[in-house]
N, C-alpha and C. Protein backbone atom coordinates (compact mmCIF):
# COMPACT_ATOMS: atom_id res chain seq x y z
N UNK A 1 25.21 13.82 -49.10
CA UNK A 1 24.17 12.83 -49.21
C UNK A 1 24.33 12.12 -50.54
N UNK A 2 24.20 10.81 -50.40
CA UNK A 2 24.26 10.10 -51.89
C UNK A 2 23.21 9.94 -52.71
N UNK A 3 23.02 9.53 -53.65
CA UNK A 3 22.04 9.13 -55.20
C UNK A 3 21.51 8.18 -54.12
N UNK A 4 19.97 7.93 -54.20
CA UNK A 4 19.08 6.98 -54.25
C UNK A 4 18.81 6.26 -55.14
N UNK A 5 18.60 5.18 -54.93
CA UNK A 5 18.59 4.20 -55.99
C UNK A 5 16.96 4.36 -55.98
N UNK A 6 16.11 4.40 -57.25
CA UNK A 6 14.73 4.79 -57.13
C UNK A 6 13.92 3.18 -57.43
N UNK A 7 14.78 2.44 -57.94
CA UNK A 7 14.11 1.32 -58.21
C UNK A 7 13.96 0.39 -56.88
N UNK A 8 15.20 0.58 -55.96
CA UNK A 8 15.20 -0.19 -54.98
C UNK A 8 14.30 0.33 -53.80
N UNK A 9 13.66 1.72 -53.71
CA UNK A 9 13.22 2.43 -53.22
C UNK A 9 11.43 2.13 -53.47
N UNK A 10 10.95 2.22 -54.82
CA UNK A 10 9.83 1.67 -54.87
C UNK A 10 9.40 0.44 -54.54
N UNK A 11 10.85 -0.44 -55.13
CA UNK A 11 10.53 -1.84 -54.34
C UNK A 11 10.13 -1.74 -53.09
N UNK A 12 10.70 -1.62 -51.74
CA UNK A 12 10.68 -1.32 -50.64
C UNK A 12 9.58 -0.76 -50.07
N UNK A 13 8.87 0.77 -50.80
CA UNK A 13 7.69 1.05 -50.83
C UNK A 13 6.82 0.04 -50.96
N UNK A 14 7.05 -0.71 -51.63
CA UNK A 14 5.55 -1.64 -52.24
C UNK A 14 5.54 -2.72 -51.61
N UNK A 15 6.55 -3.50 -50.90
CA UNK A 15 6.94 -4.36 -49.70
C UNK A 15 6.11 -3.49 -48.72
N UNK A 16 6.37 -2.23 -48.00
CA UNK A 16 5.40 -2.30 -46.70
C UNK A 16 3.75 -1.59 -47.17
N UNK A 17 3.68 -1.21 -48.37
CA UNK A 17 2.57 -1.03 -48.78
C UNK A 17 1.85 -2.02 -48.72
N UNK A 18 2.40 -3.84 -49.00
CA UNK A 18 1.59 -5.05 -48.95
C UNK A 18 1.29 -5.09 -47.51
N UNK A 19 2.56 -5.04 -46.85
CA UNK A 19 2.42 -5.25 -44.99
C UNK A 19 1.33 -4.22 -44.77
N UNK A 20 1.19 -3.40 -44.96
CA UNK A 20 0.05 -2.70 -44.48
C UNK A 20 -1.34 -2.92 -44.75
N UNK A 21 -1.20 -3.55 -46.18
CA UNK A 21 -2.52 -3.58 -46.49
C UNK A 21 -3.20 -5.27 -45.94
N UNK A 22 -1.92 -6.22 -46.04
CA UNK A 22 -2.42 -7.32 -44.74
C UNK A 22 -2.14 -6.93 -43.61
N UNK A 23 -1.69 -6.22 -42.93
CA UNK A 23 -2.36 -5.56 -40.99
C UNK A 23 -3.88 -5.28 -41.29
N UNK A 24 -3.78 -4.34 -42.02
CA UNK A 24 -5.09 -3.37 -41.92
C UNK A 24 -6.44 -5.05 -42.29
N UNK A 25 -6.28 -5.73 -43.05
CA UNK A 25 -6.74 -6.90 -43.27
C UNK A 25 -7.14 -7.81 -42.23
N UNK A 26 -5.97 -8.39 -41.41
CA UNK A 26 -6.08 -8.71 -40.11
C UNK A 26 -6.48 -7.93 -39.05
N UNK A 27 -6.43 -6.71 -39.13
CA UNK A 27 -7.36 -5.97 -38.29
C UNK A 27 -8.89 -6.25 -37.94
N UNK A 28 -9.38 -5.72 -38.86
CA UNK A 28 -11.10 -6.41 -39.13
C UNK A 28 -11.30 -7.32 -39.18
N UNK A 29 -10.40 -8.62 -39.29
CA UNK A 29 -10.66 -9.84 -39.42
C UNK A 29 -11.19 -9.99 -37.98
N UNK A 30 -9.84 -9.34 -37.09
CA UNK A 30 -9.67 -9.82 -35.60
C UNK A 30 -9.73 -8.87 -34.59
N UNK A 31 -11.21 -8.72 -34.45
CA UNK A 31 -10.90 -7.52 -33.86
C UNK A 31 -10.81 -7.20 -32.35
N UNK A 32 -10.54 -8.41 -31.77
CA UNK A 32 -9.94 -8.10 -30.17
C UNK A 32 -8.94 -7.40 -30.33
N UNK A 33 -8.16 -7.37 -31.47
CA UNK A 33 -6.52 -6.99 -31.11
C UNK A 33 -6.89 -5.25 -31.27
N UNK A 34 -8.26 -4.51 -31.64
CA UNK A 34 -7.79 -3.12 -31.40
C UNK A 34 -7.24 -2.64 -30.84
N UNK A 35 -6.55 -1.22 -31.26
CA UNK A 35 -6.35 -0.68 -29.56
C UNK A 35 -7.07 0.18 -29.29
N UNK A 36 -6.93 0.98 -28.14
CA UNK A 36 -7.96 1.96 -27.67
C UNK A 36 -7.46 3.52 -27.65
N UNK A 37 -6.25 3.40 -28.10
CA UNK A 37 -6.02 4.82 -27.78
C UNK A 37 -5.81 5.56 -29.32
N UNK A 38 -6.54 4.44 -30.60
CA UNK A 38 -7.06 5.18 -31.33
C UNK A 38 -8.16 5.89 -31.76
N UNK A 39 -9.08 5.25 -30.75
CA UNK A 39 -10.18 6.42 -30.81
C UNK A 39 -11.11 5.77 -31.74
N UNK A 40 -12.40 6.30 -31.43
CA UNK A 40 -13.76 6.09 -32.72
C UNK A 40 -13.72 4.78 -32.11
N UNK A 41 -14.30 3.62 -33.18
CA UNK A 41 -15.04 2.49 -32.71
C UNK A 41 -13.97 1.26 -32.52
N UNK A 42 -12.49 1.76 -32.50
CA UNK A 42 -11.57 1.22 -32.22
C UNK A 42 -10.85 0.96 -30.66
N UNK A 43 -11.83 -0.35 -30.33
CA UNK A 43 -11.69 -0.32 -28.56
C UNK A 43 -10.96 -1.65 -28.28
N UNK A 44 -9.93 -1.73 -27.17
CA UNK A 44 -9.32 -2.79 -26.85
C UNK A 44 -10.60 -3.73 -26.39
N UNK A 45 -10.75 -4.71 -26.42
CA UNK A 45 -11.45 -5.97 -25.93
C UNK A 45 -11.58 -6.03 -24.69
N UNK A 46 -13.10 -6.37 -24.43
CA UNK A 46 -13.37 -6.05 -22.18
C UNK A 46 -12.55 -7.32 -21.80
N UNK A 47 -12.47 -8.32 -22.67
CA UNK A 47 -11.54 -9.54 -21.76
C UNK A 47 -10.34 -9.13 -21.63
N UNK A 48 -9.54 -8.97 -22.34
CA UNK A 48 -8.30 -8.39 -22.54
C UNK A 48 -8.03 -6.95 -21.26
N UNK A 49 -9.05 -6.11 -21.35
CA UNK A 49 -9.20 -5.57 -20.22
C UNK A 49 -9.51 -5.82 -18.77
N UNK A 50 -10.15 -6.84 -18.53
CA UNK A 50 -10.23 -7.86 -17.66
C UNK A 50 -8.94 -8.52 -16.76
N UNK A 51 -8.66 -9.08 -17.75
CA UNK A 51 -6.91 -9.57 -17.61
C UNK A 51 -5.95 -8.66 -16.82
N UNK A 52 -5.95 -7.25 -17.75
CA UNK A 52 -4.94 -6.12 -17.42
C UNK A 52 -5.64 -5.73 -15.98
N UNK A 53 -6.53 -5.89 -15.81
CA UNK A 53 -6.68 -5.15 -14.33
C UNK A 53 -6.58 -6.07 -13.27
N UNK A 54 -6.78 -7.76 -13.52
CA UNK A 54 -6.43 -8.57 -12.69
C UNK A 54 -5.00 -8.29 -12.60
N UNK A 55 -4.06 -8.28 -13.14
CA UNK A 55 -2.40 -8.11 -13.00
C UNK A 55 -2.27 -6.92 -12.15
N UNK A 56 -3.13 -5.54 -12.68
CA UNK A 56 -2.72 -4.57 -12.01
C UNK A 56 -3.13 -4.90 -10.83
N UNK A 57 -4.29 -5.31 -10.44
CA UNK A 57 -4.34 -5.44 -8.93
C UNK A 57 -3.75 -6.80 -8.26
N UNK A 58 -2.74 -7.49 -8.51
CA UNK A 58 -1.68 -8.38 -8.07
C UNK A 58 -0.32 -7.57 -8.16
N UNK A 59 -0.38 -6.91 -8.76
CA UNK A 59 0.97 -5.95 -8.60
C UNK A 59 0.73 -5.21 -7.19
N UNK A 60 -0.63 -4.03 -7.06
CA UNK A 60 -0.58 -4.03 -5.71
C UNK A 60 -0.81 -4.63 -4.77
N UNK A 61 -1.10 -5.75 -5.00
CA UNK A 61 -1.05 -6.90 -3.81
C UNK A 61 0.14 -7.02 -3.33
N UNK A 62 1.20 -6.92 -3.78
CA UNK A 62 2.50 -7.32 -4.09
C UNK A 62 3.27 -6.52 -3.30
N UNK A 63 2.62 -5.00 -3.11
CA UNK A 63 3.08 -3.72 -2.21
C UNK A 63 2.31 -4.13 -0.75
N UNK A 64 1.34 -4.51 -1.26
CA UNK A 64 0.28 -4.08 0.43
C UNK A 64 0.76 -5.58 1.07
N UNK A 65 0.70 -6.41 0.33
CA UNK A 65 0.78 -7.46 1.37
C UNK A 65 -0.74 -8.04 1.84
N UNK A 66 -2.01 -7.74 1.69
CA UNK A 66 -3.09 -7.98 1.81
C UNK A 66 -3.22 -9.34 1.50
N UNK A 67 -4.36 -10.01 1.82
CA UNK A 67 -5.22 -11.23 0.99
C UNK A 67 -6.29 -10.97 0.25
N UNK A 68 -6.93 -9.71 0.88
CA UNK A 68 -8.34 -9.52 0.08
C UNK A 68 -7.83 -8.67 -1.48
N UNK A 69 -6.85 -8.47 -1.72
CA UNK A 69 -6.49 -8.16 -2.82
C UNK A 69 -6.14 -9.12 -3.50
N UNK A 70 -5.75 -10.30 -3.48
CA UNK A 70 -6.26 -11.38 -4.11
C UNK A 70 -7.54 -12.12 -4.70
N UNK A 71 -8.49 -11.43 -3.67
CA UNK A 71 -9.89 -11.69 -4.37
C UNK A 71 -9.96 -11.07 -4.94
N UNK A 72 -9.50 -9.92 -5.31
CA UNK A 72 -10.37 -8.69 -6.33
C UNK A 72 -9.93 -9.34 -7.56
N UNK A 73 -8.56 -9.37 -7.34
CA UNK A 73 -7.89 -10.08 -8.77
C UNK A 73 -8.05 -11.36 -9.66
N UNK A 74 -8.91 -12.24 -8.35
CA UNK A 74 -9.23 -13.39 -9.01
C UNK A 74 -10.62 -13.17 -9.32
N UNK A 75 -11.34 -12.00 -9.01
CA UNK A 75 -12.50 -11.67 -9.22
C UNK A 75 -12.85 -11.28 -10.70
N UNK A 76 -11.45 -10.45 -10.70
CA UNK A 76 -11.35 -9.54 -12.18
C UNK A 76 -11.04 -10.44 -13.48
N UNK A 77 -10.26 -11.67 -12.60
CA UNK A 77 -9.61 -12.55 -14.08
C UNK A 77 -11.29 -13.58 -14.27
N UNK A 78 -11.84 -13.63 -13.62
CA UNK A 78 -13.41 -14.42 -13.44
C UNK A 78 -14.27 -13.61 -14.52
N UNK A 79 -14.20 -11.89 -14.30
CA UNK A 79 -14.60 -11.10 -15.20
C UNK A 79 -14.45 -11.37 -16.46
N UNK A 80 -12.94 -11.40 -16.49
CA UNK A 80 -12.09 -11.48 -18.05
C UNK A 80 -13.03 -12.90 -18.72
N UNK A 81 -13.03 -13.95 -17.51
CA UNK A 81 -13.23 -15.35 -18.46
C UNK A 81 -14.71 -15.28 -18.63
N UNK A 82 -15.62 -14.35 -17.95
CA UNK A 82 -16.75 -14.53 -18.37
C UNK A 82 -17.46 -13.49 -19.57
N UNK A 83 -15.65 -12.75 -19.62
CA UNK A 83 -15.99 -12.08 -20.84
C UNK A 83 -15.78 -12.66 -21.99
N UNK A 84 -14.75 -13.45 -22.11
CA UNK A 84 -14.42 -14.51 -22.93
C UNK A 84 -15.55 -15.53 -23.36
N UNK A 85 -16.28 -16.09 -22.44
CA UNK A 85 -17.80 -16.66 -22.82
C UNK A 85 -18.64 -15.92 -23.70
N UNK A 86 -18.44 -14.60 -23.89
CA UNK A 86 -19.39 -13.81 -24.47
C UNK A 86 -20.29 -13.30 -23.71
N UNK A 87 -20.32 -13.39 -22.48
CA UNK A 87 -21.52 -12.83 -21.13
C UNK A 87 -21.60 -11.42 -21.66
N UNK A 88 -22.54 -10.65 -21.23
CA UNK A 88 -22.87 -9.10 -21.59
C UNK A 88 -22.43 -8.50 -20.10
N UNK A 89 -21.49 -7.32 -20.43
CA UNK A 89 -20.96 -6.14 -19.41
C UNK A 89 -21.86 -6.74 -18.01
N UNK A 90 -23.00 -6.95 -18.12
CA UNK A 90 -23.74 -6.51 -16.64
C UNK A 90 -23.57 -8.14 -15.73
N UNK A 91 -23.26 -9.45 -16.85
CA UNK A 91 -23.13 -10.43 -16.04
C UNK A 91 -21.55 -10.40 -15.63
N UNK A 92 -20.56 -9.98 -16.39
CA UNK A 92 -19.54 -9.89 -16.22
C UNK A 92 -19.09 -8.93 -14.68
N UNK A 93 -19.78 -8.20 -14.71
CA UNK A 93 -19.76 -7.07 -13.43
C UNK A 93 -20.16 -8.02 -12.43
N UNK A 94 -21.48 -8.67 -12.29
CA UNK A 94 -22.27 -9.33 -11.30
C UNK A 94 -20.92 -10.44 -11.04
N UNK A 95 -20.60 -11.13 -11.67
CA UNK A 95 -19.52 -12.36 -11.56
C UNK A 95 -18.17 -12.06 -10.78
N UNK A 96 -18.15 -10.50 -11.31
CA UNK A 96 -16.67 -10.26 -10.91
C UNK A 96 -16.72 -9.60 -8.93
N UNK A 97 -17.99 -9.04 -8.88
CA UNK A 97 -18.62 -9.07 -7.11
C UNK A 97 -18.93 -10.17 -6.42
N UNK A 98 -19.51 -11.22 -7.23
CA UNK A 98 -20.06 -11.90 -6.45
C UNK A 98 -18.74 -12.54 -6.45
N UNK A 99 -17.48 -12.93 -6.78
CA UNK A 99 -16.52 -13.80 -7.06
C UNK A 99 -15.24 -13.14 -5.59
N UNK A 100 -15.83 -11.76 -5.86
CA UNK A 100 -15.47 -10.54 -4.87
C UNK A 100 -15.61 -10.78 -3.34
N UNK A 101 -16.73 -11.21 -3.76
CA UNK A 101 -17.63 -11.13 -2.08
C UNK A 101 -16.96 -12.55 -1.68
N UNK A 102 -17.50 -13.31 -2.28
CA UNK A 102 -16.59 -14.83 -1.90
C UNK A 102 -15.45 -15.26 -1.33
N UNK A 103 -14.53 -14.48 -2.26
CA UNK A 103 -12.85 -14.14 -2.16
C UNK A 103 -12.74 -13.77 -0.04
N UNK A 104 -13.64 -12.31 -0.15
CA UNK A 104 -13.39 -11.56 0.84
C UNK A 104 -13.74 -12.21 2.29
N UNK A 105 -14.73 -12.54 2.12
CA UNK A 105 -15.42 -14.00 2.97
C UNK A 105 -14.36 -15.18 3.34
N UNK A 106 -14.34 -15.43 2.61
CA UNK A 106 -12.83 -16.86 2.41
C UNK A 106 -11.48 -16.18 2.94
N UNK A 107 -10.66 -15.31 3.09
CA UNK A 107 -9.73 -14.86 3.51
C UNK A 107 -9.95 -13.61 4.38
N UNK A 108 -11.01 -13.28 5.04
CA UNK A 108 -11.70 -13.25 6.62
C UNK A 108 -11.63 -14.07 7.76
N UNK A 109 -12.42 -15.57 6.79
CA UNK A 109 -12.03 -16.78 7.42
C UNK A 109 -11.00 -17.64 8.50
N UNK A 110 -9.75 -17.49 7.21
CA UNK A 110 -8.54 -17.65 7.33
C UNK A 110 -7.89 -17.00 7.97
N UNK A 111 -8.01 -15.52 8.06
CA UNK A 111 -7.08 -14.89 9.15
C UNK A 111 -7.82 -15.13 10.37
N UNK A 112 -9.04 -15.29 10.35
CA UNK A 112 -9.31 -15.63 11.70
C UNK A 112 -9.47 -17.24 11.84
N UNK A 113 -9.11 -17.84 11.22
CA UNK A 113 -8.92 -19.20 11.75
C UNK A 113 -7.31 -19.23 12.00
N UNK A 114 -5.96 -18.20 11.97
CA UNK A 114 -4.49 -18.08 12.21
C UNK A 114 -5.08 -16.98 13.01
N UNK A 115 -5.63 -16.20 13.65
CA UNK A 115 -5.78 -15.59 15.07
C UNK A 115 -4.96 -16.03 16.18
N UNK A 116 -5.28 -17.66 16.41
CA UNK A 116 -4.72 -17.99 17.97
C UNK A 116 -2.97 -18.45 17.40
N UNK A 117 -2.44 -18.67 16.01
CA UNK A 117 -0.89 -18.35 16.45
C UNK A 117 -0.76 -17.05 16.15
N UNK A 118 -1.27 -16.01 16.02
CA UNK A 118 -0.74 -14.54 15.64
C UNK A 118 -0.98 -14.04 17.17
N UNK A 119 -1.89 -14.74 18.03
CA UNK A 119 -1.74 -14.43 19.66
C UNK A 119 -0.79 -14.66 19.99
N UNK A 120 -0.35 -15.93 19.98
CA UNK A 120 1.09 -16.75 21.06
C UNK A 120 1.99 -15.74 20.46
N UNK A 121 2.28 -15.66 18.79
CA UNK A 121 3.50 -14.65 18.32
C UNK A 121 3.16 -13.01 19.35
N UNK A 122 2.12 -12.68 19.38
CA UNK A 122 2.12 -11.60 20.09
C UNK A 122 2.69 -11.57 21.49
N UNK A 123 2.29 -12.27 22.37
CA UNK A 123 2.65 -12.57 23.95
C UNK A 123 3.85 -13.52 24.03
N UNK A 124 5.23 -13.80 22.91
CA UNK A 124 6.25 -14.38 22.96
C UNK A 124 7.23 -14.21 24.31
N UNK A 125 7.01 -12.49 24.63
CA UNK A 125 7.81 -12.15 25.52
C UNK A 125 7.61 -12.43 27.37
N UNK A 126 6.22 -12.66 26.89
CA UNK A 126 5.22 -13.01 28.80
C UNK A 126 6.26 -13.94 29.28
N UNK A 127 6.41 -14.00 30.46
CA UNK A 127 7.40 -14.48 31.21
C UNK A 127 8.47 -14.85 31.16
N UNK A 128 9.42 -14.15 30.88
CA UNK A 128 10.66 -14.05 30.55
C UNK A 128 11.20 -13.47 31.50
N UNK A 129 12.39 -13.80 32.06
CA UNK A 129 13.18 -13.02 33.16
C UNK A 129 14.29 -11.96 32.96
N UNK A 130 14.31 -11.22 33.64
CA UNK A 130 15.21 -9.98 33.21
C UNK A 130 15.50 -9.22 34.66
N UNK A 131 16.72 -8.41 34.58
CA UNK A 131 17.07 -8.17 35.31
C UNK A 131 17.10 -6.85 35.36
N UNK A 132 16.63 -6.05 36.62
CA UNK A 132 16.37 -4.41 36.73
C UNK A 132 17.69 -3.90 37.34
N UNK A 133 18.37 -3.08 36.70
CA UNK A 133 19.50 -2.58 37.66
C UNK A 133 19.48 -1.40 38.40
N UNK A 134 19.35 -0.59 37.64
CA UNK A 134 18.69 0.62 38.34
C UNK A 134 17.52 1.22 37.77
N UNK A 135 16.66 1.98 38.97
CA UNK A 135 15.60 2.44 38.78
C UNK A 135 15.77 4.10 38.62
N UNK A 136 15.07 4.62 37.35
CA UNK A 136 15.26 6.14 37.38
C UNK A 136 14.05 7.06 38.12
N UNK A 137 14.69 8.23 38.11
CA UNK A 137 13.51 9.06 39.54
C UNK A 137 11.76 8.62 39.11
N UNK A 138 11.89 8.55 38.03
CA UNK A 138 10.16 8.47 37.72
C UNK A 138 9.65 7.34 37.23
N UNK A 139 10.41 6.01 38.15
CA UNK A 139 9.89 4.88 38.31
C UNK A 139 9.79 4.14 36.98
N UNK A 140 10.73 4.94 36.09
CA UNK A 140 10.85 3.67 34.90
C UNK A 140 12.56 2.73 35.20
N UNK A 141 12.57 1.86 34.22
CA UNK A 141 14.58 1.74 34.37
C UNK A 141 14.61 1.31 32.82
N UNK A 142 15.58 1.42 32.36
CA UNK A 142 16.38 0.87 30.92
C UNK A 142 16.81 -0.05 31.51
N UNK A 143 16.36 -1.62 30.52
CA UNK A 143 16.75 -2.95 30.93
C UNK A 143 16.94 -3.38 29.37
N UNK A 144 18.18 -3.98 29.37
CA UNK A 144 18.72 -4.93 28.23
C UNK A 144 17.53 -6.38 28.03
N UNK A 145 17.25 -6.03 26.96
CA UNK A 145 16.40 -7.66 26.85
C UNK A 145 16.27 -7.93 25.34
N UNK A 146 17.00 -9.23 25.07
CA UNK A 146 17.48 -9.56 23.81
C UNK A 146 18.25 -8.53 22.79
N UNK A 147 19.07 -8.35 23.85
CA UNK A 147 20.30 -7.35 23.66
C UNK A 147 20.26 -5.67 22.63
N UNK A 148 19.11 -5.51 23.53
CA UNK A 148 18.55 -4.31 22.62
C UNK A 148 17.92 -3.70 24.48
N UNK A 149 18.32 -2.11 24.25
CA UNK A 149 17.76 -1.28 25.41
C UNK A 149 16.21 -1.05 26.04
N UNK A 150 15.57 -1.33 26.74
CA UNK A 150 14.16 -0.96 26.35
C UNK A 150 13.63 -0.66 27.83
N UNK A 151 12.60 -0.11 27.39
CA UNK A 151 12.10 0.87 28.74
C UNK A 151 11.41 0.28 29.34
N UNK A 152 11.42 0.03 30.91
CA UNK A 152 10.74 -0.65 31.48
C UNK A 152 9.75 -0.04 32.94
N UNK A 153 9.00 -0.77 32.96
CA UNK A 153 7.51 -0.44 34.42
C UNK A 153 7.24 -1.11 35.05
N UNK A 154 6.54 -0.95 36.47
CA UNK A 154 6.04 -2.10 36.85
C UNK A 154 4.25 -2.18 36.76
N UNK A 155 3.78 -3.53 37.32
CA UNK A 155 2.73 -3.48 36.53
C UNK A 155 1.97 -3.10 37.66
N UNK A 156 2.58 -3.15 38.89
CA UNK A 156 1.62 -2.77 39.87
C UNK A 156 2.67 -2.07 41.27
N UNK A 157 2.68 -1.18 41.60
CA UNK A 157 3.53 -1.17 42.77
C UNK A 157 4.68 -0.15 42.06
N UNK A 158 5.88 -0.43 43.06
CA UNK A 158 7.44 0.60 42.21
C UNK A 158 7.92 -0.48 41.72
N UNK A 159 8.64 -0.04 41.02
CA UNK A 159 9.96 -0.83 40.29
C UNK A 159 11.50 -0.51 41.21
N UNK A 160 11.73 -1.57 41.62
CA UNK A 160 13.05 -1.69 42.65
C UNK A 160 13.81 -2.26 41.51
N UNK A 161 15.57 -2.12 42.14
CA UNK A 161 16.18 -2.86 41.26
C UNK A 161 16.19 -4.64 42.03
N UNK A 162 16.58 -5.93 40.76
CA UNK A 162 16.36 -6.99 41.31
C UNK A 162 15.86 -7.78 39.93
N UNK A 163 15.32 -9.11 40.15
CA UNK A 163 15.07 -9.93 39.06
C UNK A 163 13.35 -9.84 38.96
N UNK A 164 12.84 -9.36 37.82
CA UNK A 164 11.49 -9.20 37.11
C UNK A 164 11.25 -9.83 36.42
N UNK A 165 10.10 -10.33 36.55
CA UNK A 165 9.47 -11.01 35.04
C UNK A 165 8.81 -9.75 34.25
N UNK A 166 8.22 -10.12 32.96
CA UNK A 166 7.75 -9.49 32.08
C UNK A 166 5.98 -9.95 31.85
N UNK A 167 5.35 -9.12 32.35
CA UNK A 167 3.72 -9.47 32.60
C UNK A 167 3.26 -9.13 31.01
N UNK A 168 3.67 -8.37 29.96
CA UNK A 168 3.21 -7.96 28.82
C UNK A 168 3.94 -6.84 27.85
N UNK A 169 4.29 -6.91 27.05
CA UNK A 169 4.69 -5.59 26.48
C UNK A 169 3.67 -4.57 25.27
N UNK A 170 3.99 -3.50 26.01
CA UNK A 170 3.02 -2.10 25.74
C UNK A 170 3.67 -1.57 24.85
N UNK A 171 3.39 -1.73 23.48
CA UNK A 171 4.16 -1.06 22.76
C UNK A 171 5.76 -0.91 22.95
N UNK A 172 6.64 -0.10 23.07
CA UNK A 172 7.94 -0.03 23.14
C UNK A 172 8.14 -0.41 24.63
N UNK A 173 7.55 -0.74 25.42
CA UNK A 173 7.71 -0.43 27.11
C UNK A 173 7.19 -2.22 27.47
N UNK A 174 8.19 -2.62 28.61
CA UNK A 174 8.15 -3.53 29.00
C UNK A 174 7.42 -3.35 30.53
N UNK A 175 6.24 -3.72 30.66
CA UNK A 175 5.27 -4.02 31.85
C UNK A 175 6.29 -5.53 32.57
N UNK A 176 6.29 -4.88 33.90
CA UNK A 176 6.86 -6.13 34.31
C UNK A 176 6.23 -6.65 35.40
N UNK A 177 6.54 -7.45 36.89
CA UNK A 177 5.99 -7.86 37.64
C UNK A 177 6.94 -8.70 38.50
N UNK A 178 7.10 -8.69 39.90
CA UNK A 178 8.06 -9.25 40.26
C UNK A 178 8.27 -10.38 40.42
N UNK A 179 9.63 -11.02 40.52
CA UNK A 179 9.89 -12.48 40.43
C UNK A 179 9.43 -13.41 41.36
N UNK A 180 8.78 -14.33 41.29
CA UNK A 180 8.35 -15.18 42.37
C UNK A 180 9.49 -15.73 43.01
């Protein structure tokens, strides 16, 4: 280990001794910037907290795929800005539900005003023609349709082999009906 130089050493000391003593300065000046995980009367800021939980809940939006998780988040950043006004905890809460309730209302709406194309996308397959080749003992058959195997029924009666339409599909199983 080498000689320390002691002069260059106090210097250096007394350089972050100043930095510290302007942080600690700007601290109290400003005191949104606490943090919280020092404890005692040293608390991060409810706007600032506000903020962080609008993000966190757009991050899980982001997994779920939802809309009403978009309201919460624009509920929460509504929070943040009405914490930013200076509002007290209890209007900030009230703002961030009622902003809640709104949200949830409004994209209720919307999925049910896209209902009738999420129908047609559902019933894409209704009348489509396909062809039965053989029928197995217990009145189902495996029929190729959009080049993938799938199990098929009839919707009323047996299933013969021959040309079928498709009356609905049941989950994995193609309901069919015969060809006019």
């Amino acid at each position: 280990m080498g000689l320390v130089n002691c002069e260059e050493f106090f210097l250096d000391f007394d350089q972050v001794m100043r930095f510290l003593s302007a942080y600690a300065t700007f601290k109290k000046q400003h005191g949104a910037f606490r943090s919280a995980w020092m404890g005692g009367d040293n608390m991060i800021s409810t706007t600032v907290l506000w903020f962080i939980l609008a993000l966190i809940v757009i991050g899980a939006e982001m997994f779920t795929g939802t809309v009403y998780l978009i309201a919460v988040a624009v509920a929460c950043a509504a929070g943040g800005a009405a914490s930013w006004l200076g509002l007290p905890e209890s209007w900030q809460l009230a703002i961030c539900a009622l902003v809640t309730i709104i949200g949830a209302v409004l994209a209720r709406s919307v999925r049910h005003r896209r209902q009738p194309e999420a129908e047609k996308l559902m019933h894409l397959d209704d009348g489509q023609r396909l062809l039965v080749e053989t029928v197995a003992a217990d009145g189902t058959a495996t029929v190729q349709y959009r080049g993938a195997p799938w199990v098929a029924s009839a919707e009323t009666g047996v299933l013969t082999p021959g040309f079928w339409v498709i009356a609905r599909v049941d989950g994995t199983r193609l309901i069919l009906r015969p060809a006019s």
